[in-house]
C-alpha atoms as a PDB file:
ATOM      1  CA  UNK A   1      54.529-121.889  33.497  1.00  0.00           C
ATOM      2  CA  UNK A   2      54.623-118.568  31.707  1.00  0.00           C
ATOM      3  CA  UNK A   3      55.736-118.215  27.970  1.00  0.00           C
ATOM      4  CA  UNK A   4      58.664-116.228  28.723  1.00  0.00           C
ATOM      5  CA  UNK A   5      61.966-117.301  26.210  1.00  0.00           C
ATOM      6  CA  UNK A   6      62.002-117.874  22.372  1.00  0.00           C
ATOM      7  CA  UNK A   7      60.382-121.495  20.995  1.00  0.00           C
ATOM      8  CA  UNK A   8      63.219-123.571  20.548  1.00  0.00           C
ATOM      9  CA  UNK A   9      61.222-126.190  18.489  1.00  0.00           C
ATOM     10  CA  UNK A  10      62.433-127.676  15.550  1.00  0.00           C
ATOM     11  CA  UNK A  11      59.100-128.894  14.306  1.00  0.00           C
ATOM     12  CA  UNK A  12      58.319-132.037  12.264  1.00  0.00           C
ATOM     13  CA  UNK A  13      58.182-131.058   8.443  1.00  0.00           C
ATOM     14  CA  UNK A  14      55.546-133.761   8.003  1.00  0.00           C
ATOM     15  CA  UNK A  15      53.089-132.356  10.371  1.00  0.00           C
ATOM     16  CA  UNK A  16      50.953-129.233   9.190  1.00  0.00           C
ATOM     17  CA  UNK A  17      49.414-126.869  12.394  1.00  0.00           C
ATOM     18  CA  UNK A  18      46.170-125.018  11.511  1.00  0.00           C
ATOM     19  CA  UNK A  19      44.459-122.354  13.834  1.00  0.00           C
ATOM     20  CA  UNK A  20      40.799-123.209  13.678  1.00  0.00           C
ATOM     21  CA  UNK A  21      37.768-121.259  13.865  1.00  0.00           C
ATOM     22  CA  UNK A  22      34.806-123.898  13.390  1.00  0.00           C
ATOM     23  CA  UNK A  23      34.549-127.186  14.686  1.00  0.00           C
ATOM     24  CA  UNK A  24      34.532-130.256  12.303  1.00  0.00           C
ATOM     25  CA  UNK A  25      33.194-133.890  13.061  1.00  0.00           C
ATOM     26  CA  UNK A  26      36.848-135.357  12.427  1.00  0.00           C
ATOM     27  CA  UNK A  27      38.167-134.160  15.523  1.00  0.00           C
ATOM     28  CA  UNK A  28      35.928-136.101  17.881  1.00  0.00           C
ATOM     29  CA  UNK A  29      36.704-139.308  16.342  1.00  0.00           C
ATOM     30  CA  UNK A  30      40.846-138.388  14.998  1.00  0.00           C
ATOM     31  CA  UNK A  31      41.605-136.706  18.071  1.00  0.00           C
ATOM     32  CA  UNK A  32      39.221-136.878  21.353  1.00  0.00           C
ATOM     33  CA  UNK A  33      38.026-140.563  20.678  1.00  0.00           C
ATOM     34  CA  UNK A  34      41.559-141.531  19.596  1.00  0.00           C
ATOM     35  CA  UNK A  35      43.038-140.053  22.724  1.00  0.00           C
ATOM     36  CA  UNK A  36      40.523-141.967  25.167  1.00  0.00           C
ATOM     37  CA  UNK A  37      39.006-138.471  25.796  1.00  0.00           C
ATOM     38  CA  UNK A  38      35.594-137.976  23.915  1.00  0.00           C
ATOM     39  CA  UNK A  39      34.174-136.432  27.028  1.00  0.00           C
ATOM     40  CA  UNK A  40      36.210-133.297  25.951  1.00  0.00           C
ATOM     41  CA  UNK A  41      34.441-132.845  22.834  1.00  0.00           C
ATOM     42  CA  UNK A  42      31.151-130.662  23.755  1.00  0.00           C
ATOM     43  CA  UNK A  43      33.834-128.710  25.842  1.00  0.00           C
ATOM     44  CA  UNK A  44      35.575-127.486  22.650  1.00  0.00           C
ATOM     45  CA  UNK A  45      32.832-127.251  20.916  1.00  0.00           C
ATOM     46  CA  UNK A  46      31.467-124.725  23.245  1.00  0.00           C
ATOM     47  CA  UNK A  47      34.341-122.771  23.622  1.00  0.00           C
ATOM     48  CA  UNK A  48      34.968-122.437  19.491  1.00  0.00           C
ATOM     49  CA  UNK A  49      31.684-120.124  19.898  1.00  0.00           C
ATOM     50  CA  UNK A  50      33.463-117.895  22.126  1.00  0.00           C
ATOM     51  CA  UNK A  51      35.485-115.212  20.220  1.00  0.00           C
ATOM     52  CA  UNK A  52      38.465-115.556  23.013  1.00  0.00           C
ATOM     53  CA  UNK A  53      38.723-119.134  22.151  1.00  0.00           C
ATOM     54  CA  UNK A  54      42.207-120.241  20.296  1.00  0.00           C
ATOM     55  CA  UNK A  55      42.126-123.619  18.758  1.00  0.00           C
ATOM     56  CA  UNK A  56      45.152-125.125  16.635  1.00  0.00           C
ATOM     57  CA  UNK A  57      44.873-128.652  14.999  1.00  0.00           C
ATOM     58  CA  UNK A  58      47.909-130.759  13.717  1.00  0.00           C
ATOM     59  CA  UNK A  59      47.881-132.849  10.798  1.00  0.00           C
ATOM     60  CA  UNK A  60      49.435-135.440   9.088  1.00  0.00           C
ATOM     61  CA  UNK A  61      48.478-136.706   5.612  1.00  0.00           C
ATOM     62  CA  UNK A  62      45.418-134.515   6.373  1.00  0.00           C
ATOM     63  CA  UNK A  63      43.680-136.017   9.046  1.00  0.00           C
ATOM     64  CA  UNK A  64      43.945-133.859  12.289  1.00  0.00           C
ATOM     65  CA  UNK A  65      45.990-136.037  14.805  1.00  0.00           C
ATOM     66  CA  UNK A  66      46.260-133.377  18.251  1.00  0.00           C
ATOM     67  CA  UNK A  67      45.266-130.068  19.794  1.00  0.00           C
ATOM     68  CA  UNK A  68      45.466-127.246  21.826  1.00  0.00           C
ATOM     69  CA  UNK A  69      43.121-124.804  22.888  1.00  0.00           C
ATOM     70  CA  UNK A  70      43.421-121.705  24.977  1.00  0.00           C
ATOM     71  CA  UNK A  71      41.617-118.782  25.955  1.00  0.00           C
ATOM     72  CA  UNK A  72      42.584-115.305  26.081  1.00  0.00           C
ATOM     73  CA  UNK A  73      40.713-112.122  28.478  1.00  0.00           C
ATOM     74  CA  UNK A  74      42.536-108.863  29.224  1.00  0.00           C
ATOM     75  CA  UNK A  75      45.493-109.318  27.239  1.00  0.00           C
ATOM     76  CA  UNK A  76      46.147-112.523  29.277  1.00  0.00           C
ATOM     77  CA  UNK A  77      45.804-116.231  27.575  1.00  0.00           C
ATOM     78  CA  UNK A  78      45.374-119.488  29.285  1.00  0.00           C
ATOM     79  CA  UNK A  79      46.451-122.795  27.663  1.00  0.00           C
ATOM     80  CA  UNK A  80      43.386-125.272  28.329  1.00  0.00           C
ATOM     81  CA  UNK A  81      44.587-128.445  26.972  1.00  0.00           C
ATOM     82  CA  UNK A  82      47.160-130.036  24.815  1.00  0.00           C
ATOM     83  CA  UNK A  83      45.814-133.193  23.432  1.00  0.00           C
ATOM     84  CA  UNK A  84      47.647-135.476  20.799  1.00  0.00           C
ATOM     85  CA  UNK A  85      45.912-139.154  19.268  1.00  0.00           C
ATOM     86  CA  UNK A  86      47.428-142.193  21.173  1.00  0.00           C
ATOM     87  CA  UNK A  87      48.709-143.779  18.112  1.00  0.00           C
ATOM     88  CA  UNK A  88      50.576-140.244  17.092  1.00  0.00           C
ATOM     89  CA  UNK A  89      52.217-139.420  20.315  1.00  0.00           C
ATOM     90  CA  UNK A  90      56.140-139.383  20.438  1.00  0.00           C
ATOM     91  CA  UNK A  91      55.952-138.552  16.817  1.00  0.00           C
ATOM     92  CA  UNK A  92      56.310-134.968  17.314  1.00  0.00           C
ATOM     93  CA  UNK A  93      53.014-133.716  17.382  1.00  0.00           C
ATOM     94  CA  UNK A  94      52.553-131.750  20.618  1.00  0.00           C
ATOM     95  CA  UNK A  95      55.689-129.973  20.079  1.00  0.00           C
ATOM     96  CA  UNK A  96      54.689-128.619  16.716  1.00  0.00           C
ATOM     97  CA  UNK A  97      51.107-127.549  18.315  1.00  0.00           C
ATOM     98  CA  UNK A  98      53.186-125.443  21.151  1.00  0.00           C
ATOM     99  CA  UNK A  99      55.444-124.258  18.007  1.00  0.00           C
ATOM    100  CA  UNK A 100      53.053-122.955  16.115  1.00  0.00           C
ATOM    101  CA  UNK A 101      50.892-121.737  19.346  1.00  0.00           C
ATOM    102  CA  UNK A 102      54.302-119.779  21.020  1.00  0.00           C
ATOM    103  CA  UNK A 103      54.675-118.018  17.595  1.00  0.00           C
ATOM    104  CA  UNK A 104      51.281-117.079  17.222  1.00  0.00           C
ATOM    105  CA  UNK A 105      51.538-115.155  20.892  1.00  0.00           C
ATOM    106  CA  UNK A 106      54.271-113.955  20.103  1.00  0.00           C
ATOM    107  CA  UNK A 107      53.435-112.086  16.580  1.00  0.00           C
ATOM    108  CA  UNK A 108      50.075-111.292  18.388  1.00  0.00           C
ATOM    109  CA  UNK A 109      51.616-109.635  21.511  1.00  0.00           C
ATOM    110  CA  UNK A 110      50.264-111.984  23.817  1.00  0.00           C
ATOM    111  CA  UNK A 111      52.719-111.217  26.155  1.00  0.00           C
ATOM    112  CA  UNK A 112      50.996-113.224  29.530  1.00  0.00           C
ATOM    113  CA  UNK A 113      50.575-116.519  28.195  1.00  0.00           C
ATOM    114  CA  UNK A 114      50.553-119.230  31.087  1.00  0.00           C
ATOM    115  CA  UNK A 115      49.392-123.229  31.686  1.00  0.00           C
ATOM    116  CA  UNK A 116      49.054-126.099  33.862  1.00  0.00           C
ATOM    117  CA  UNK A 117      51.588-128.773  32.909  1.00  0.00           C
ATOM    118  CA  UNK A 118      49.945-132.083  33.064  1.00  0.00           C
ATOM    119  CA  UNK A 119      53.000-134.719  33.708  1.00  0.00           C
ATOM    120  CA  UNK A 120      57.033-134.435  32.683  1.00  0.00           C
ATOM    121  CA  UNK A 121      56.387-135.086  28.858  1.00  0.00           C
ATOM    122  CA  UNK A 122      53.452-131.662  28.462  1.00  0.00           C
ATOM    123  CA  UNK A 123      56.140-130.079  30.774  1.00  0.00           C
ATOM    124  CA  UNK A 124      59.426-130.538  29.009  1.00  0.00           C
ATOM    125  CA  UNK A 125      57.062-129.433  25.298  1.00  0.00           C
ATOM    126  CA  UNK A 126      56.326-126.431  26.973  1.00  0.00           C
ATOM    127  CA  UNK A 127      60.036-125.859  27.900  1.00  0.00           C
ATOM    128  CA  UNK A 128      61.184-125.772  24.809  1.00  0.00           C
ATOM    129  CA  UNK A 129      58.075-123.725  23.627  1.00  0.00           C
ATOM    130  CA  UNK A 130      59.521-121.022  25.267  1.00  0.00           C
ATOM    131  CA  UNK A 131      57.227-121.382  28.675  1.00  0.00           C
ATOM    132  CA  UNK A 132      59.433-120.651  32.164  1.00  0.00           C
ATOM    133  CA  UNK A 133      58.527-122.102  35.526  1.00  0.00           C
ATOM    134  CA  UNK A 134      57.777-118.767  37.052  1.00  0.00           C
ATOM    135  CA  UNK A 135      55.456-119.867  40.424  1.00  0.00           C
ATOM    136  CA  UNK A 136      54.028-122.672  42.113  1.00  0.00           C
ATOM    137  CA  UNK A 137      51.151-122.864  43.621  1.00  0.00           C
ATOM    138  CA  UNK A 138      49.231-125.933  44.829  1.00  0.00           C
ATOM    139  CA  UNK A 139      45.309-125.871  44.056  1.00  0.00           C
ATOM    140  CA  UNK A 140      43.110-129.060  44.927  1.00  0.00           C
ATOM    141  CA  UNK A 141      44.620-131.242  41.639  1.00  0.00           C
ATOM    142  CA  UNK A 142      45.854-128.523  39.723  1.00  0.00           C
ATOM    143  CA  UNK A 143      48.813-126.483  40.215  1.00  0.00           C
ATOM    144  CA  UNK A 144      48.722-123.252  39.667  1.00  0.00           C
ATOM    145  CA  UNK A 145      51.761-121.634  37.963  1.00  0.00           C
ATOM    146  CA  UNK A 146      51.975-117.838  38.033  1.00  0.00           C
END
């Protein structure tokens, strides 16, 4: 999927998106460990020392609840992973990570912004990000959207 049309999200007013630059301790436990996925955590960690790295956060009542990180070369960005708490999801969460992200790209010029969706729910979040199924193409257990 490629972000392509305007963000159509209407995100929650109780949950507060942050780009981050540094990694902090909370996440592993508020986010990776919450979400069953603490493997992921030395994998964002690395990738926050990379300048191309983009890493937003969502909050509520302070404590960071989901994420998304991406990576951007060439003028072109990649969205790595959209990951939201267990006990958070279906609250709106994801949807004001991709709300916040699709603005960002867009006041940034990131004009060739494309991810993997990962199941029907990531999918119909990125849809009304803005992202447009532009390509399929099947690789091993990814798919490969151009």
């Amino acid at each position: 999927m490629v972000l392509l049309d305007e963000c159509k999200i209407v995100p929650n007013p109780l949950i507060e998106v942050r780009k981050i630059e540094k990694w902090e301790d909370a996440f592993r436990m508020h986010i990776f460990e919450a979400a069953g996925e603490p493997w992921e955590t030395d994998v964002v960690k690395m990738a926050l020392e990379k300048s191309n790295t983009l890493f937003f956060v969502a909050y509520i009542d302070g404590c960071p609840v989901g994420m998304t990180r991406a990576h951007t070369k060439d003028g072109v960005c990649r969205v790595d992973y959209l990951l939201v708490a267990t006990e958070h999801r279906k609250k709106g969460v994801g949807r004001a990570i991709m709300q916040t992200f699709a603005k960002y790209c867009m006041k940034n010029k990131i004009e060739n912004c494309f991810l993997w969706p990962d199941g029907e729910s990531a999918e119909r979040i990125y849809y009304e990000a803005g992202f447009r199924l532009v390509e399929v193409k099947i690789a091993g257990r990814a798919c490969f959207v151009n």
